[in-house]
Protein backbone atom coordinates (compact mmCIF):
# COMPACT_ATOMS: atom_id res chain seq x y z
CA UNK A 1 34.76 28.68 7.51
CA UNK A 2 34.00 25.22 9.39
CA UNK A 3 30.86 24.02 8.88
CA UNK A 4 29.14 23.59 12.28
CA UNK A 5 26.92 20.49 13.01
CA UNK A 6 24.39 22.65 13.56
CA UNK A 7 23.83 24.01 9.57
CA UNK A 8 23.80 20.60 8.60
CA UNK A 9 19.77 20.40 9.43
CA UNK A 10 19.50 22.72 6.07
CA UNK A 11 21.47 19.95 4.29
CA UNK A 12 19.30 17.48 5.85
CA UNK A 13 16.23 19.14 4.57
CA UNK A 14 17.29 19.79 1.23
CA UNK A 15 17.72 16.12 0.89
CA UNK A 16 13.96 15.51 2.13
CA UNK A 17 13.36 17.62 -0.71
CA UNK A 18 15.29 16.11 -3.07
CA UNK A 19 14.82 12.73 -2.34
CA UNK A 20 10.63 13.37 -2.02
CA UNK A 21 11.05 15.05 -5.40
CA UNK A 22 12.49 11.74 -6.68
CA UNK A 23 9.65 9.74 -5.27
CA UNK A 24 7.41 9.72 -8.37
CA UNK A 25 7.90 5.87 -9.04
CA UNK A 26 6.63 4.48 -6.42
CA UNK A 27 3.57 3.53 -5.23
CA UNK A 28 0.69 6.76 -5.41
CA UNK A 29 0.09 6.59 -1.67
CA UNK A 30 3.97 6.87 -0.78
CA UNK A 31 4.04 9.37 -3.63
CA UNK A 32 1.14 11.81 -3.10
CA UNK A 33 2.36 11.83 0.82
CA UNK A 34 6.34 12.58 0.01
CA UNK A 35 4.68 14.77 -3.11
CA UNK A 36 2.54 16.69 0.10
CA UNK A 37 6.04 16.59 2.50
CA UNK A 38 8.25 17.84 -0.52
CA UNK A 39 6.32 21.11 -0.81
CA UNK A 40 5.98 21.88 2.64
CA UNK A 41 9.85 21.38 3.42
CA UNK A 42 10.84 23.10 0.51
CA UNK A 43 9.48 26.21 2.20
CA UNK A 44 11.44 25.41 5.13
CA UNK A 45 14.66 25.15 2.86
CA UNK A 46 14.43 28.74 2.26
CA UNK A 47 13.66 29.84 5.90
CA UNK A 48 16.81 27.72 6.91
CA UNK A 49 18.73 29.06 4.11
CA UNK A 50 19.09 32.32 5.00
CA UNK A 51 16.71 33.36 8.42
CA UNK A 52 18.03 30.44 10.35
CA UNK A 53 22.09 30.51 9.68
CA UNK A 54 21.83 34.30 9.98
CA UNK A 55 20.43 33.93 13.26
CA UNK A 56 23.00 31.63 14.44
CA UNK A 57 25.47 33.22 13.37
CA UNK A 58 24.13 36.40 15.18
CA UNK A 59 23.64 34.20 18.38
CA UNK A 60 27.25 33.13 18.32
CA UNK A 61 28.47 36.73 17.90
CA UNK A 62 26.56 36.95 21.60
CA UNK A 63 23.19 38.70 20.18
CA UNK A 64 20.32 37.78 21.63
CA UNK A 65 18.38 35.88 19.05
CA UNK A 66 14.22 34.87 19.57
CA UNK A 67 14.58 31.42 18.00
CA UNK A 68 10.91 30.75 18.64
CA UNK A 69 10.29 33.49 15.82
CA UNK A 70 13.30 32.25 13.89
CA UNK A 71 11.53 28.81 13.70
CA UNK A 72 8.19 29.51 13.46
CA UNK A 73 7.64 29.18 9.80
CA UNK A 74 9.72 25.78 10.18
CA UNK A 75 6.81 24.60 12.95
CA UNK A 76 4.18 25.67 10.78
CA UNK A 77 5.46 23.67 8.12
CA UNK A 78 5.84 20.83 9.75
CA UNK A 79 2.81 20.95 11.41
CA UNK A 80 0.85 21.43 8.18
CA UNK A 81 2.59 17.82 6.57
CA UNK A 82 1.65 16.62 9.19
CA UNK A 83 -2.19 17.83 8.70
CA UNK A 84 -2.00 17.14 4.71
CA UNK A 85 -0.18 13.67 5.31
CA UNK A 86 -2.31 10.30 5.78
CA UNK A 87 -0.13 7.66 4.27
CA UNK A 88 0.72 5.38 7.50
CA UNK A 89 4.66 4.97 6.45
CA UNK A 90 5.46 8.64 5.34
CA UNK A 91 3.35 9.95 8.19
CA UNK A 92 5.00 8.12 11.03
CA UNK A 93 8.41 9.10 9.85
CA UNK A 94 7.01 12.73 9.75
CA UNK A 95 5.86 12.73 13.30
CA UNK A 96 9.44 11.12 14.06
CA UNK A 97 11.10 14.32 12.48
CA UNK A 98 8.56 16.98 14.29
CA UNK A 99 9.36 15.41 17.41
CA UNK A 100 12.98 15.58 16.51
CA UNK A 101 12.79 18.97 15.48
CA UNK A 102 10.96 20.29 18.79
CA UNK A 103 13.25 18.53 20.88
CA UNK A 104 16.17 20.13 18.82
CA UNK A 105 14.65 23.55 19.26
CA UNK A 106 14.40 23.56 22.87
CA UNK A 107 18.02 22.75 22.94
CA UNK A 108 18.73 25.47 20.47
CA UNK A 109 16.88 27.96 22.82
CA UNK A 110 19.17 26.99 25.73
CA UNK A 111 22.15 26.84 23.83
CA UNK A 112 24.40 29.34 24.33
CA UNK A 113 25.68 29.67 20.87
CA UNK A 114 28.41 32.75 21.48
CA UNK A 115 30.01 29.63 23.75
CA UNK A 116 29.93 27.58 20.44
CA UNK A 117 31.42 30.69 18.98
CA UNK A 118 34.42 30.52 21.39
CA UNK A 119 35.12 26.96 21.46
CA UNK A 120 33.54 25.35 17.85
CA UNK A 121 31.95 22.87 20.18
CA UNK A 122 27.84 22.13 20.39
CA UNK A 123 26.92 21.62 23.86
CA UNK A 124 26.68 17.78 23.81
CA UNK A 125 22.62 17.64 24.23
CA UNK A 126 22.32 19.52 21.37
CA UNK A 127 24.79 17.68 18.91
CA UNK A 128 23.14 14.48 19.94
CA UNK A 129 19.62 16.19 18.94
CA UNK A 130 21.04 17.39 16.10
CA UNK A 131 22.01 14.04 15.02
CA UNK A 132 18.31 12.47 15.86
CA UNK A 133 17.39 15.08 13.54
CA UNK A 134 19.49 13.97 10.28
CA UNK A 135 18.60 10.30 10.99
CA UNK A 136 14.81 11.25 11.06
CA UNK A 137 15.25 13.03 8.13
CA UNK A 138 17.19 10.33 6.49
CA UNK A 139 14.16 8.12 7.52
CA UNK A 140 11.86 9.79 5.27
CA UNK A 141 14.52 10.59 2.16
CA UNK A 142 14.89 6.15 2.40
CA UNK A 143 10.91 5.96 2.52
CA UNK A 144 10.30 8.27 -0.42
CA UNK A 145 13.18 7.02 -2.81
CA UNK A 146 12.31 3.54 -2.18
């Protein structure tokens, strides 16, 4: 099975995780925030583990799929970090991943993934969104291993 561009953002997130779990030698501020982000994400790990590539996989077998629940617990993870975070540096690369994330997800809701299904290939607004995505994830995984 090819992995699409679009189950990379899992990958992505799981090294947010990893690399805020890694974060405990550096400075407290940068460490309590990425300490505050890594549990949060974490939870969205598991939601994208299973919930998300389930659903598009459904969507690309042409079932209609309600992506707004399907990321829900993903928004409401993000949006708490983004409550519980108040170091400057961690913070602003947090806001630059939620507002890569709900640009991503409004592509993902007009995407019409049993298209993907036919030809392997993301509509190109999306795959550039997916992109921003990794590199504002990879923004905070280079703040909180620094």
């Amino acid at each position: 099975m090819t992995v699409l561009p679009i189950t990379r953002i899992g990958s992505v997130l799981a090294a947010i995780t990893l690399a805020s779990s890694l974060a405990a030698c550096s400075s407290q501020s940068v460490d309590q925030a990425c300490l505050q982000t890594n549990v949060l994400l974490s939870q969205v790990n598991v939601t994208l583990g299973h919930d998300f590539n389930d659903a598009v996989q459904r969507g690309m077998a042409g079932e209609q799929v309600d992506f707004d629940e399907v990321l829900a617990p993903i928004d409401e993870a993000i949006d708490q970090a983004q409550s519980d975070v108040s170091n400057t540096e961690v913070k602003d690369a947090l806001n630059g991943f939620a507002d890569a994330f709900e640009t991503f997800s409004t592509d993902l809701k007009n995407q019409d993934l049993s298209a993907l299904a036919q030809d392997g290939e993301l509509d190109d607004s999306l795959n550039g969104q997916t992109d921003g995505l990794i590199a504002a994830g990879d923004q905070i995984t280079d703040i909180c291993t620094q």
